[in-house]
Protein backbone atom coordinates (compact mmCIF):
# COMPACT_ATOMS: atom_id res chain seq x y z
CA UNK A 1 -20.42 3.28 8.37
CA UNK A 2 -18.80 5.34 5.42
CA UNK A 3 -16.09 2.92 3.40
CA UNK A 4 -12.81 4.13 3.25
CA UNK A 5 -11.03 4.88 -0.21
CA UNK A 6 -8.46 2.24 0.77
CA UNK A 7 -11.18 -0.29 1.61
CA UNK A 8 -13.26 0.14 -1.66
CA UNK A 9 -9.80 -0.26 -3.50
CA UNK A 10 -8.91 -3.47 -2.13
CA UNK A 11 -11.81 -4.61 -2.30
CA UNK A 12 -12.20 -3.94 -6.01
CA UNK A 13 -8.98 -5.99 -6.60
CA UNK A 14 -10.84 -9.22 -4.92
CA UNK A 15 -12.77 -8.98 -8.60
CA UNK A 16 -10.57 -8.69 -11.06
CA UNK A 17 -8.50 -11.16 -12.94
CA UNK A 18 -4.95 -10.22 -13.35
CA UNK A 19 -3.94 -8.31 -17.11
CA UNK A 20 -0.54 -7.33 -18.02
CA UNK A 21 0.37 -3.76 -18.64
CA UNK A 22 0.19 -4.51 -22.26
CA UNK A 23 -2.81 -6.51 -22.36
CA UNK A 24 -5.05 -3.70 -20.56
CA UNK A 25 -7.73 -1.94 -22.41
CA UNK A 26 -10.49 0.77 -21.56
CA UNK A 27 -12.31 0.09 -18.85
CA UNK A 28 -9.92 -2.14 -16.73
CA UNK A 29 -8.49 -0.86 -13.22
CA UNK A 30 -5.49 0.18 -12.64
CA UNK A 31 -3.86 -0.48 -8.85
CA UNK A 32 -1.61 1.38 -6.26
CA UNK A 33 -0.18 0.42 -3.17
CA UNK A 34 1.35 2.93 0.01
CA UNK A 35 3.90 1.29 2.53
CA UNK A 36 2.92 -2.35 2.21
CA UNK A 37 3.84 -3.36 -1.60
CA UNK A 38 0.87 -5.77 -1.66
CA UNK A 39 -1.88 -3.87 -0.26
CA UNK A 40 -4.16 -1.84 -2.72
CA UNK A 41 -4.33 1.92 -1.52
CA UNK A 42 -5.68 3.22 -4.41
CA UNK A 43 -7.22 2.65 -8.30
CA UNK A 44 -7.84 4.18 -11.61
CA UNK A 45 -9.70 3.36 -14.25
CA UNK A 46 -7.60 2.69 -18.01
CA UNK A 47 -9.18 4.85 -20.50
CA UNK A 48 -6.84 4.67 -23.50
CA UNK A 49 -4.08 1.86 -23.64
CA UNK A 50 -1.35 0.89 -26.28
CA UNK A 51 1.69 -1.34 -26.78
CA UNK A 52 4.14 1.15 -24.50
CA UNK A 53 2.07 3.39 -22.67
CA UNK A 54 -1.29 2.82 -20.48
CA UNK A 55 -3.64 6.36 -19.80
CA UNK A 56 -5.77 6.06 -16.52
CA UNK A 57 -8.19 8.34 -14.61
CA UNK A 58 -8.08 8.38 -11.11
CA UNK A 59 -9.02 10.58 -7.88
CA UNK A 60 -5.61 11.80 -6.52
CA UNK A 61 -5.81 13.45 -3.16
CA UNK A 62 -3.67 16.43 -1.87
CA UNK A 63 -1.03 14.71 -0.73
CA UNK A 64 0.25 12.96 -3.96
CA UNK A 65 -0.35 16.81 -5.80
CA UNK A 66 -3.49 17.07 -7.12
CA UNK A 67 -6.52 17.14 -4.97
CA UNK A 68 -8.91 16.34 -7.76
CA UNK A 69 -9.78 13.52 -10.61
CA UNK A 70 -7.18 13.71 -13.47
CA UNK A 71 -5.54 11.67 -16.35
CA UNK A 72 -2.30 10.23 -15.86
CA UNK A 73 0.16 7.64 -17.78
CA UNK A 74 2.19 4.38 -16.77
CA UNK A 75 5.05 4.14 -19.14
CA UNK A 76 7.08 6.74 -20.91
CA UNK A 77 9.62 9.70 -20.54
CA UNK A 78 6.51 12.27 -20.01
CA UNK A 79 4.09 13.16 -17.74
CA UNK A 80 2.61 15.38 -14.81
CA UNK A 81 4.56 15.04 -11.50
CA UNK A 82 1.38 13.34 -10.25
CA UNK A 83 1.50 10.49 -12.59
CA UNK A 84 5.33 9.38 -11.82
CA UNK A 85 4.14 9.40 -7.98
CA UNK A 86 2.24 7.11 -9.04
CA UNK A 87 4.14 5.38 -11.49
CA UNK A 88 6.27 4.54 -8.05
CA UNK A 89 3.93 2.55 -6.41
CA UNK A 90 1.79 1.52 -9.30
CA UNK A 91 1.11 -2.23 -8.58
CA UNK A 92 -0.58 -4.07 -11.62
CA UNK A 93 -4.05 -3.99 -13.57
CA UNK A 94 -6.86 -5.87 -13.14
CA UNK A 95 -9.92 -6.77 -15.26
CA UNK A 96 -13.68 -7.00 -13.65
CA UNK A 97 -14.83 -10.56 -13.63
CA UNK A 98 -17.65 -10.56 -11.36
CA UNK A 99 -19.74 -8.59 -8.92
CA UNK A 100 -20.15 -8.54 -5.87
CA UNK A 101 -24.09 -8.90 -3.68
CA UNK A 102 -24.44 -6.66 -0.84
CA UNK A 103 -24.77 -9.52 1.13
CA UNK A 104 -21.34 -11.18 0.31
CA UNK A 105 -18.37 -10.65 1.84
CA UNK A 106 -15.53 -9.13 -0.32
CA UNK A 107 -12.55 -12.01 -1.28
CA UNK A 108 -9.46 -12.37 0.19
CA UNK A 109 -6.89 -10.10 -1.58
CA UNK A 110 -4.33 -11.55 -3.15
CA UNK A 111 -0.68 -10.17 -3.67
CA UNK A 112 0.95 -8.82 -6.68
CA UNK A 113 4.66 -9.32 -8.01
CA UNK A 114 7.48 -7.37 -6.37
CA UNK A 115 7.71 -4.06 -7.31
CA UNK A 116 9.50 -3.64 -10.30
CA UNK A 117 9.35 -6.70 -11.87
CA UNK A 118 8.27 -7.06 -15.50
CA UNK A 119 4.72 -8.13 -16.18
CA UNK A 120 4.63 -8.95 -19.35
C-alpha cells in the first residue's frame, strides 16, 4: 500500500534527535503538526540556517497556498504567506541519527514542547 505524507513524516521524526531552532544546520528536518500539537503532519528539509532565522524546503500542498515544493523561513518579520502558515504550526527540528531496515518497524513518536514555547 502507498504511504501517506503524514505517515512518512512521523515516521521520519522516530529518527531524529531533537536540535534547537538555533542549533539547526543544512540538512536537518524541519517538523509540522495539523490539529493534534504533537503529531507530525508534515516536514522540510533546512537548507540555510543562522542565529535568527532558519530557511527550509518543503512540499506544500494546495491547501496551505502553494501546491508545489518551495523555500520558506521560521523566524523573522518577512516572508511568503505560505511560510507564516507554517510558521503556526511549526513544531521543532530534528537531526537524522539512524536509519531505518525495511524490515523494522518505525519508533514510537515522541511529543514535542507546547506550542509556543522557546526552544532554545
Amino acid at each position: 500500500r502507498p504511504r501517506l505524507g503524514a505517515e512518512q513524516a512521523y515516521q521520519q521524526r522516530g529518527h531524529t534527535e531533537d536540535v534547537s531552532v538555533s542549533e539547526a544546520q543544512p540538512g536537518d528536518l524541519v517538523f509540522f503538526g495539523g490539529r493534534d500539537p504533537e503529531k507530525v503532519t508534515h516536514v522540510g528539509l533546512v537548507c540555510t540556517a543562522g542565529p535568527s532565522r532558519l530557511a527550509y524546503v518543503h512540499s506544500s500542498g494546495r491547501q496551505m497556498g502553494r501546491d508545489r515544493i518551495g523555500r520558506d523561513e521560521l523566524g523573522g518579520e518577512t516572508g511568503s504567506e505560505v511560510g507564516q502558515r507554517y510558521q503556526e504550526i511549526f513544531l521543532g527540528c530534528g537531526r537524522v541519527t539512524r536509519g531505518l531496515r525495511a524490515s523494522e518497524s518505525p519508533p514510537p513518536q515522541r511529543g514535542f514542547p507546547p506550542r509556543g514555547a522557546v526552544q532554545d
